[in-house]
Protein backbone atom coordinates (compact mmCIF):
# COMPACT_ATOMS: atom_id res chain seq x y z
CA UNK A 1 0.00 0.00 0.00
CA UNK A 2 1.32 3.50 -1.12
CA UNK A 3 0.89 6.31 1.23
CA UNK A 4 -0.90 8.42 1.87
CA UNK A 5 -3.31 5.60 -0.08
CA UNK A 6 -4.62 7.04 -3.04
CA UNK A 7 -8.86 7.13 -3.62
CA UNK A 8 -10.37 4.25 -5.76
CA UNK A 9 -12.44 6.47 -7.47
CA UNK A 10 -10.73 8.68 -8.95
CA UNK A 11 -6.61 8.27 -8.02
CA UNK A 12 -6.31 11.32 -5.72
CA UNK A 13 -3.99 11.12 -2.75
CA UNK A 14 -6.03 10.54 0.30
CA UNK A 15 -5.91 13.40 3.62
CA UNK A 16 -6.29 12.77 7.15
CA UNK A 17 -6.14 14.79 10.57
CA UNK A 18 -3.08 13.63 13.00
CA UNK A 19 -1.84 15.03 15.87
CA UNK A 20 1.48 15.00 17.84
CA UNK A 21 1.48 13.04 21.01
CA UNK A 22 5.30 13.73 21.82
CA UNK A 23 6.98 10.45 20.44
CA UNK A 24 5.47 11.05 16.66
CA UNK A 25 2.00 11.71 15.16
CA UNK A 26 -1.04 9.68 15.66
CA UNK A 27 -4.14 9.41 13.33
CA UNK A 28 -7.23 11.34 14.61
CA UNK A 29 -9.56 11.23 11.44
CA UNK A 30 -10.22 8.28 8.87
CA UNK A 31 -8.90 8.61 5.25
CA UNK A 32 -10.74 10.87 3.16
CA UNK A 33 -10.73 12.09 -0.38
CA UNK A 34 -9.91 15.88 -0.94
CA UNK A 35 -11.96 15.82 -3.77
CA UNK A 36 -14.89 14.37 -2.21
CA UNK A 37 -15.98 11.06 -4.05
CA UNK A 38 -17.19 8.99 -1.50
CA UNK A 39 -20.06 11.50 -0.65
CA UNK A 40 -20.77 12.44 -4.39
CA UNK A 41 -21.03 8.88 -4.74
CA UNK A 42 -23.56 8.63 -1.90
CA UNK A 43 -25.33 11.17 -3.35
CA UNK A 44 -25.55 10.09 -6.63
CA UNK A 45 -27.14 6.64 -5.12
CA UNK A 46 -29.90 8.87 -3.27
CA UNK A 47 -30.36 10.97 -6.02
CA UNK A 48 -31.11 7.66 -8.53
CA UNK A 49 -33.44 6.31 -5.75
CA UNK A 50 -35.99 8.84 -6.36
CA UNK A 51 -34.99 9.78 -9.93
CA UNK A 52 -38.00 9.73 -12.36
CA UNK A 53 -35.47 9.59 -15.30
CA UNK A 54 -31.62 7.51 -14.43
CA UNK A 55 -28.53 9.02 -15.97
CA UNK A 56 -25.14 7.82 -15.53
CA UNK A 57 -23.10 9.21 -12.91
CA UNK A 58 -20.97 11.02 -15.33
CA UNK A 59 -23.47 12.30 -16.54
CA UNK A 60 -25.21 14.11 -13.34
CA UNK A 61 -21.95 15.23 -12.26
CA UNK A 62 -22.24 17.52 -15.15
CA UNK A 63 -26.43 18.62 -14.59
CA UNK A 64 -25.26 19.22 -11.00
CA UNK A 65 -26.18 17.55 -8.04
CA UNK A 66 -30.08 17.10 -7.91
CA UNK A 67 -32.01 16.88 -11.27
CA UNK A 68 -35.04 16.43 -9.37
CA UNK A 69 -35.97 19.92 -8.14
């Protein structure tokens, strides 16, 4: 594993919080992707589960977030 690990959606190294505790740094937050693809991903899945017309994800990325309003 590389690291920082790098996000499996779209390749972006991964950030976390640490914080000194006098004999090095400890991890404080999980892994997270600075470009935010696991929650556009969640969103995406809510969005299609009340979606009167599916689209690919590529495609609402583009329309925006909600193409139900």
């Amino acid at each position: 594993m590389s690291y920082p690990p790098k996000c499996k959606s779209c390749g972006a190294k991964m950030e976390a919080e640490f914080v000194d505790i006098g004999i090095g740094m400890d991890q404080v937050t999980d892994w997270e992707c600075p470009n935010n693809c696991g929650y556009l991903e969640w969103q995406y899945e809510q969005d299609m589960k009340i979606a009167k017309v599916k689209v690919s994800f590529d495609e609402w990325l583009k329309k925006g977030v909600s193409l139900n309003e």
